[in-house]
N, C-alpha and C. Protein backbone atom coordinates (compact mmCIF):
# COMPACT_ATOMS: atom_id res chain seq x y z
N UNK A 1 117.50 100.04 82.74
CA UNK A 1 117.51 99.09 83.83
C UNK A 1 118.43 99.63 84.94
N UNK A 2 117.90 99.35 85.85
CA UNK A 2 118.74 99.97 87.40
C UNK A 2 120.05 98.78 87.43
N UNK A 3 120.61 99.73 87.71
CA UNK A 3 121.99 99.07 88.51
C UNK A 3 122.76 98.63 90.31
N UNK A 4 122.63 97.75 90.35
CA UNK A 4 123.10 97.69 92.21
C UNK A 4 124.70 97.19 91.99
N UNK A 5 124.69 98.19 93.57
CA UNK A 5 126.14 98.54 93.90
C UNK A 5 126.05 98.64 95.63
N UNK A 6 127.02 98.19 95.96
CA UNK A 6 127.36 98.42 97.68
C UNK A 6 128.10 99.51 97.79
N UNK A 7 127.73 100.98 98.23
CA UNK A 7 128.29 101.44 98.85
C UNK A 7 128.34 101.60 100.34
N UNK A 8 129.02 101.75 101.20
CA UNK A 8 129.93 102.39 102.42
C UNK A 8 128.83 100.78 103.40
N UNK A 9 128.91 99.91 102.82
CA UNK A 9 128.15 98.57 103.12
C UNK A 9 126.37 98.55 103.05
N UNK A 10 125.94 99.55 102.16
CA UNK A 10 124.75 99.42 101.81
C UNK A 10 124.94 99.35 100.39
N UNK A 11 123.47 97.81 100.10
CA UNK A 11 123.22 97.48 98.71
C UNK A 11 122.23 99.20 98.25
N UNK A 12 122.76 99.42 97.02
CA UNK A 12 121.78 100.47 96.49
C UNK A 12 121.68 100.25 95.15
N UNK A 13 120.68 100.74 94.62
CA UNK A 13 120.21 101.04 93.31
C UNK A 13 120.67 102.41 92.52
N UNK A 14 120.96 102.25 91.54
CA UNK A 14 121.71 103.76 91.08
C UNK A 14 120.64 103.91 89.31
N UNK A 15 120.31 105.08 89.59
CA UNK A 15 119.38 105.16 88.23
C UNK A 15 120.08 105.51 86.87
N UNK A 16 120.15 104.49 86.32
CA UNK A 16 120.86 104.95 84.72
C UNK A 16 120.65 105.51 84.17
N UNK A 17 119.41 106.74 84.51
CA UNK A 17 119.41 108.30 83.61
C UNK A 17 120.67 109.64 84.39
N UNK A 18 120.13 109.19 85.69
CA UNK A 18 120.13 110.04 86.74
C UNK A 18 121.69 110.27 87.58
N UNK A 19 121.62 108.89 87.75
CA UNK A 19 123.33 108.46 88.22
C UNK A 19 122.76 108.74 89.89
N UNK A 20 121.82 108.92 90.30
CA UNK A 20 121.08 108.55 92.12
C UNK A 20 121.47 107.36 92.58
N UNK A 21 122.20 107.37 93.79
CA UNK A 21 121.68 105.99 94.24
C UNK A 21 121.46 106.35 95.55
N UNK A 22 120.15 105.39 95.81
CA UNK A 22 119.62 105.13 96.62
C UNK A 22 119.44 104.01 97.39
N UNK A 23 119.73 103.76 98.95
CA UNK A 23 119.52 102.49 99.38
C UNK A 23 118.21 101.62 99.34
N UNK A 24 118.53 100.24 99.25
CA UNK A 24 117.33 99.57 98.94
C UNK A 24 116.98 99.44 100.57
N UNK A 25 117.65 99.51 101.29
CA UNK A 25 117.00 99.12 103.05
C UNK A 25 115.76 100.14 103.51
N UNK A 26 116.25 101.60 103.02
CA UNK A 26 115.95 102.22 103.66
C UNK A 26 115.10 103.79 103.00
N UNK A 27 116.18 103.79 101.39
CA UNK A 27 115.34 104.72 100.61
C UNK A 27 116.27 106.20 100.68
N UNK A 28 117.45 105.36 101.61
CA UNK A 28 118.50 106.96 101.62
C UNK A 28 118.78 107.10 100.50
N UNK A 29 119.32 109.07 100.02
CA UNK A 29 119.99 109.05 99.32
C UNK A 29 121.28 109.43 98.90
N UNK A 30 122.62 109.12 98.32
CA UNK A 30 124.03 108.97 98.96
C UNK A 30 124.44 109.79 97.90
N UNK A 31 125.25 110.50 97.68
CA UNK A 31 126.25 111.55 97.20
C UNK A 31 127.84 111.32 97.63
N UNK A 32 128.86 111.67 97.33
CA UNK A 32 130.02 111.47 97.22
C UNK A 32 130.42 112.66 96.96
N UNK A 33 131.36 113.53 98.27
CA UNK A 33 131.61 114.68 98.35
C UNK A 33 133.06 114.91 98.97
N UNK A 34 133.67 116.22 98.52
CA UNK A 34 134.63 116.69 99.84
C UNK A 34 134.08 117.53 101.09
N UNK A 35 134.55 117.55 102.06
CA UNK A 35 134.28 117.97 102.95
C UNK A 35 135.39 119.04 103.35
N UNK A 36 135.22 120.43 102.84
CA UNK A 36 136.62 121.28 102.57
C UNK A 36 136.69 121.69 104.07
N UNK A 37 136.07 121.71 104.80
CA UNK A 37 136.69 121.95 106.53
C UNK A 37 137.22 121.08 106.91
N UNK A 38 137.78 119.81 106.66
CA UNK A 38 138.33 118.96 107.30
C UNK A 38 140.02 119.35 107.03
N UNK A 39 140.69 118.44 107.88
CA UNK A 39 142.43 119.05 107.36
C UNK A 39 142.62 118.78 106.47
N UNK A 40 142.20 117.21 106.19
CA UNK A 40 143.12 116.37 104.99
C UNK A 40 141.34 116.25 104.06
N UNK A 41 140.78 117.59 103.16
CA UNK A 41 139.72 116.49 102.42
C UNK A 41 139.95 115.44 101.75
N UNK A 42 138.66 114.61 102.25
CA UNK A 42 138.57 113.35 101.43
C UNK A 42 137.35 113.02 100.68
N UNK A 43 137.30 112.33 99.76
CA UNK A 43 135.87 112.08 99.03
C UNK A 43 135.17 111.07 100.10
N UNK A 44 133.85 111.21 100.24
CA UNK A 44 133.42 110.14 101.43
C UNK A 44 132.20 110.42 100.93
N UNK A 45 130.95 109.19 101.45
CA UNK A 45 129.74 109.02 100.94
C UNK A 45 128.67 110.29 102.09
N UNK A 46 127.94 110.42 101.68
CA UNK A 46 127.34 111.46 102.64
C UNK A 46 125.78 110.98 102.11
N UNK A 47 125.04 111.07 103.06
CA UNK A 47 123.48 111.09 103.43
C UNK A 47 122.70 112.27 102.36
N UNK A 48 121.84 112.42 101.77
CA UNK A 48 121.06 113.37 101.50
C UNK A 48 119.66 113.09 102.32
N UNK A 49 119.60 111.93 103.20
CA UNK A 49 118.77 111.55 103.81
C UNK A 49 117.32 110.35 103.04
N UNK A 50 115.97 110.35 103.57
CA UNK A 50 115.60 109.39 103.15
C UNK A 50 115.11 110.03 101.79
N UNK A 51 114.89 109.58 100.40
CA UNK A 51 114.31 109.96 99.20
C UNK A 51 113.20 109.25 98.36
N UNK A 52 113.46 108.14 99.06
CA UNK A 52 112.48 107.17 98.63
C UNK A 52 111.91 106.48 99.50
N UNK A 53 110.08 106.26 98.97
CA UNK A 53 109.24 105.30 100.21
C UNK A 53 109.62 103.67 99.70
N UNK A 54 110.08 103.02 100.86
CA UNK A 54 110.50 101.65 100.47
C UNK A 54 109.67 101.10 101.20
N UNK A 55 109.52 99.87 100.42
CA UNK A 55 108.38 98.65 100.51
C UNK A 55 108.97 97.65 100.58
N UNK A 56 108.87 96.53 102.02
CA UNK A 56 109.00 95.11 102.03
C UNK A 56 108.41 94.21 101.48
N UNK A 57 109.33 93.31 100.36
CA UNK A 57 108.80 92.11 99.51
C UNK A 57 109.44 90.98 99.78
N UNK A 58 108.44 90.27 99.97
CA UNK A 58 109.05 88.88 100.09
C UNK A 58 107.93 87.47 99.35
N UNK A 59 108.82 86.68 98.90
CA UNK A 59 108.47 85.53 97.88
C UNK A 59 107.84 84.46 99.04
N UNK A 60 107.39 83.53 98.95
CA UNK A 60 106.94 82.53 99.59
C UNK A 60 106.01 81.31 98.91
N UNK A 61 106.68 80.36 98.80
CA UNK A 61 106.27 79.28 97.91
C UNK A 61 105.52 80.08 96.55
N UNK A 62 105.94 80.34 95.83
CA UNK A 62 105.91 81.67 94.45
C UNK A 62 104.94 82.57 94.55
N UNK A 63 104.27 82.81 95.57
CA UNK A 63 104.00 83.97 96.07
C UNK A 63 104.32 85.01 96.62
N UNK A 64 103.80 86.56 95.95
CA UNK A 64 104.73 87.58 96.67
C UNK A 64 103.77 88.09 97.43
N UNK A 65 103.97 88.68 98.81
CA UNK A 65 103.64 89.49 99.78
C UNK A 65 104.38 91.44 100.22
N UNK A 66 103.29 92.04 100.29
CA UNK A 66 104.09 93.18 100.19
C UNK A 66 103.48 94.40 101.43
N UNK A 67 104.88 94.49 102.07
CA UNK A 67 104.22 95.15 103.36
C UNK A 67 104.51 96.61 102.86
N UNK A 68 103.78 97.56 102.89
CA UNK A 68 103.86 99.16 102.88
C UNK A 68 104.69 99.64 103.78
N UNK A 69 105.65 100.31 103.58
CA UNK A 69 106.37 101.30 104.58
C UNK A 69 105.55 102.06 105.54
N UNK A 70 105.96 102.31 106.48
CA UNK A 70 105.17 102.88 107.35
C UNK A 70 105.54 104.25 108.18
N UNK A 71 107.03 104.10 107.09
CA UNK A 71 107.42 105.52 107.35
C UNK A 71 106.84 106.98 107.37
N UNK A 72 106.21 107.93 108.60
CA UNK A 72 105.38 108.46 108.66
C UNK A 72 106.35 109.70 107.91
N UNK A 73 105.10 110.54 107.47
CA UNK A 73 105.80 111.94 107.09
C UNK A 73 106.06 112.03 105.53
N UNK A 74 106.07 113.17 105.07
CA UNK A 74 106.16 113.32 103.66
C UNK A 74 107.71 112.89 103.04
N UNK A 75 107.65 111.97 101.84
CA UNK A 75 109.18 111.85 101.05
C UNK A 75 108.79 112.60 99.98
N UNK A 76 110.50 112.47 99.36
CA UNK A 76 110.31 113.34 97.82
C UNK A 76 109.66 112.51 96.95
N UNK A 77 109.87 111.17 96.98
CA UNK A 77 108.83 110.36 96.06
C UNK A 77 107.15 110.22 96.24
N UNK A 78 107.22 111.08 97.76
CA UNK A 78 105.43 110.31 97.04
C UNK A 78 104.97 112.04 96.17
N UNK A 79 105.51 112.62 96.03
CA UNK A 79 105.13 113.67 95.09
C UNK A 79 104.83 113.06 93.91
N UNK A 80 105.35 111.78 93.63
CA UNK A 80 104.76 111.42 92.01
C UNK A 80 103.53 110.72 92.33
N UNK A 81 103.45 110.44 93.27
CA UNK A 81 101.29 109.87 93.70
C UNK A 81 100.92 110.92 93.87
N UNK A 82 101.24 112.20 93.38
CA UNK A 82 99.76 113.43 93.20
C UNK A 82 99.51 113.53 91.85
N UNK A 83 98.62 114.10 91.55
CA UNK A 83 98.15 113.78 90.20
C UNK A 83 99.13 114.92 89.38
N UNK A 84 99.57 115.82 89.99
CA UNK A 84 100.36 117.07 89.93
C UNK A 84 101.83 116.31 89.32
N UNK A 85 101.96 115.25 89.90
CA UNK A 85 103.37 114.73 90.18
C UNK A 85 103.41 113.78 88.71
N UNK A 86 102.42 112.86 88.97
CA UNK A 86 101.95 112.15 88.24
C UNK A 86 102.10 112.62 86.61
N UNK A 87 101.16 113.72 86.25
CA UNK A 87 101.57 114.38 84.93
C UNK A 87 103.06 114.87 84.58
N UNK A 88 103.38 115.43 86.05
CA UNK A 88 104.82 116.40 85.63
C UNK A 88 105.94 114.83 84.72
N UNK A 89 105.52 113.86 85.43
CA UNK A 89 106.37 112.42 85.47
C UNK A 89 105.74 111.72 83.88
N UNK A 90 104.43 111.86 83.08
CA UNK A 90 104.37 111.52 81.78
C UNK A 90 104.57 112.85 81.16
N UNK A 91 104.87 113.73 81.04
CA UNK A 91 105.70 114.80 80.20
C UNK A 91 107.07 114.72 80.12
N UNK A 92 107.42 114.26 81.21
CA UNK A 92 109.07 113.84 80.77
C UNK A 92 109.30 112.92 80.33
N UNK A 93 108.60 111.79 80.49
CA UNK A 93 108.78 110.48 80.03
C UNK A 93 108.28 110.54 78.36
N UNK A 94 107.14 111.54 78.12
CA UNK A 94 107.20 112.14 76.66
C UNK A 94 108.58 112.73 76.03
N UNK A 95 108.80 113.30 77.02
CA UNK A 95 110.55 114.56 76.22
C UNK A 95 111.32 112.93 76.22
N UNK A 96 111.33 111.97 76.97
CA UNK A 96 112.67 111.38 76.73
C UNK A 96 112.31 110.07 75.46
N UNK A 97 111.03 109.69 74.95
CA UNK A 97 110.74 108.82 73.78
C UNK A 97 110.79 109.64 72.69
N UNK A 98 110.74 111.41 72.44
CA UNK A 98 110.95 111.90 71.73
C UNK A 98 112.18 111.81 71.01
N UNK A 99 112.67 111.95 69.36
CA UNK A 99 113.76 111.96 68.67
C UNK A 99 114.69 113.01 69.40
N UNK A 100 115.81 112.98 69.48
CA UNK A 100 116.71 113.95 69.21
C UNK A 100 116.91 114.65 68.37
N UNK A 101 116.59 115.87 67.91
CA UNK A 101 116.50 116.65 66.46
C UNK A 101 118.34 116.70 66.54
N UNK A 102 119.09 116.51 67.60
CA UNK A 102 120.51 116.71 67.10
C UNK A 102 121.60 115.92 67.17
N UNK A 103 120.63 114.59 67.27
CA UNK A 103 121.20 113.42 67.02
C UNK A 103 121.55 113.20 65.47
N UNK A 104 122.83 112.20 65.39
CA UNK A 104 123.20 112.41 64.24
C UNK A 104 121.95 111.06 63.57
N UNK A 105 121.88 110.99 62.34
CA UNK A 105 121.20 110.25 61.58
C UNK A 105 122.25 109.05 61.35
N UNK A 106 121.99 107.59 60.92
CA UNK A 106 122.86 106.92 61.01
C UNK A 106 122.31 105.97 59.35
C-alpha cells in the first residue's frame, strides 16, 4: 500500500517497494540531495521532473468522473501501456510472488 507524505508543500505518494515519491498534483518526481557546489551543502528536495501521467478524479453524489491528463509528450510511465512494458511489468511482478530461496524458514 502507498504511503502519503507532504514534502517541500506537495502531497506525494511514496512507493513501499521503491521508496519514489511522486507528486499527486502533478506526477513530479522528488529526490533528496546535496548540492556539493553550494558553500554551506544542504540536503534539499530536488525535481527529477514529471514521472508520472496523472489523472483528475472527482466523486459526485457517489459517482466518480475521470478526466485524462492531457499532458502532451512522452512520460516514463506510459512505457508500461506498451505491450513491451506491459510484459517487462508481469515478470517482475512474477520475481516478486516468487519464494525467497534465502529466506529463512520459520
Amino acid at each position: 500500500m502507498f504511503h502519503e507524505q507532504e514534502i517541500s508543500n506537495k502531497l506525494c505518494l511514496i512507493c513501499p517497494k521503491h521508496k519514489y515519491k511522486i507528486t499527486l498534483a502533478e506526477g513530479e518526481g522528488l529526490y533528496r540531495a546535496i548540492n556539493p557546489a553550494e558553500k554551506v551543502p544542504t540536503r534539499r528536495w530536488y525535481s527529477k521532473g514529471v514521472k508520472q501521467r496523472v489523472h483528475k478524479v472527482i466523486e459526485v453524489d457517489e459517482d466518480i468522473f475521470v478526466t485524462l491528463s492531457d499532458c502532451p509528450g512522452w512520460i516514463e510511465s506510459d512505457y508500461y501501456q506498451t505491450e513491451k512494458g506491459r510484459e517487462e511489468l508481469r515478470k517482475a511482478q512474477d520475481l516478486d510472488s516468487e519464494p525467497d530461496p534465502d529466506a529463512d524458514e520459520v
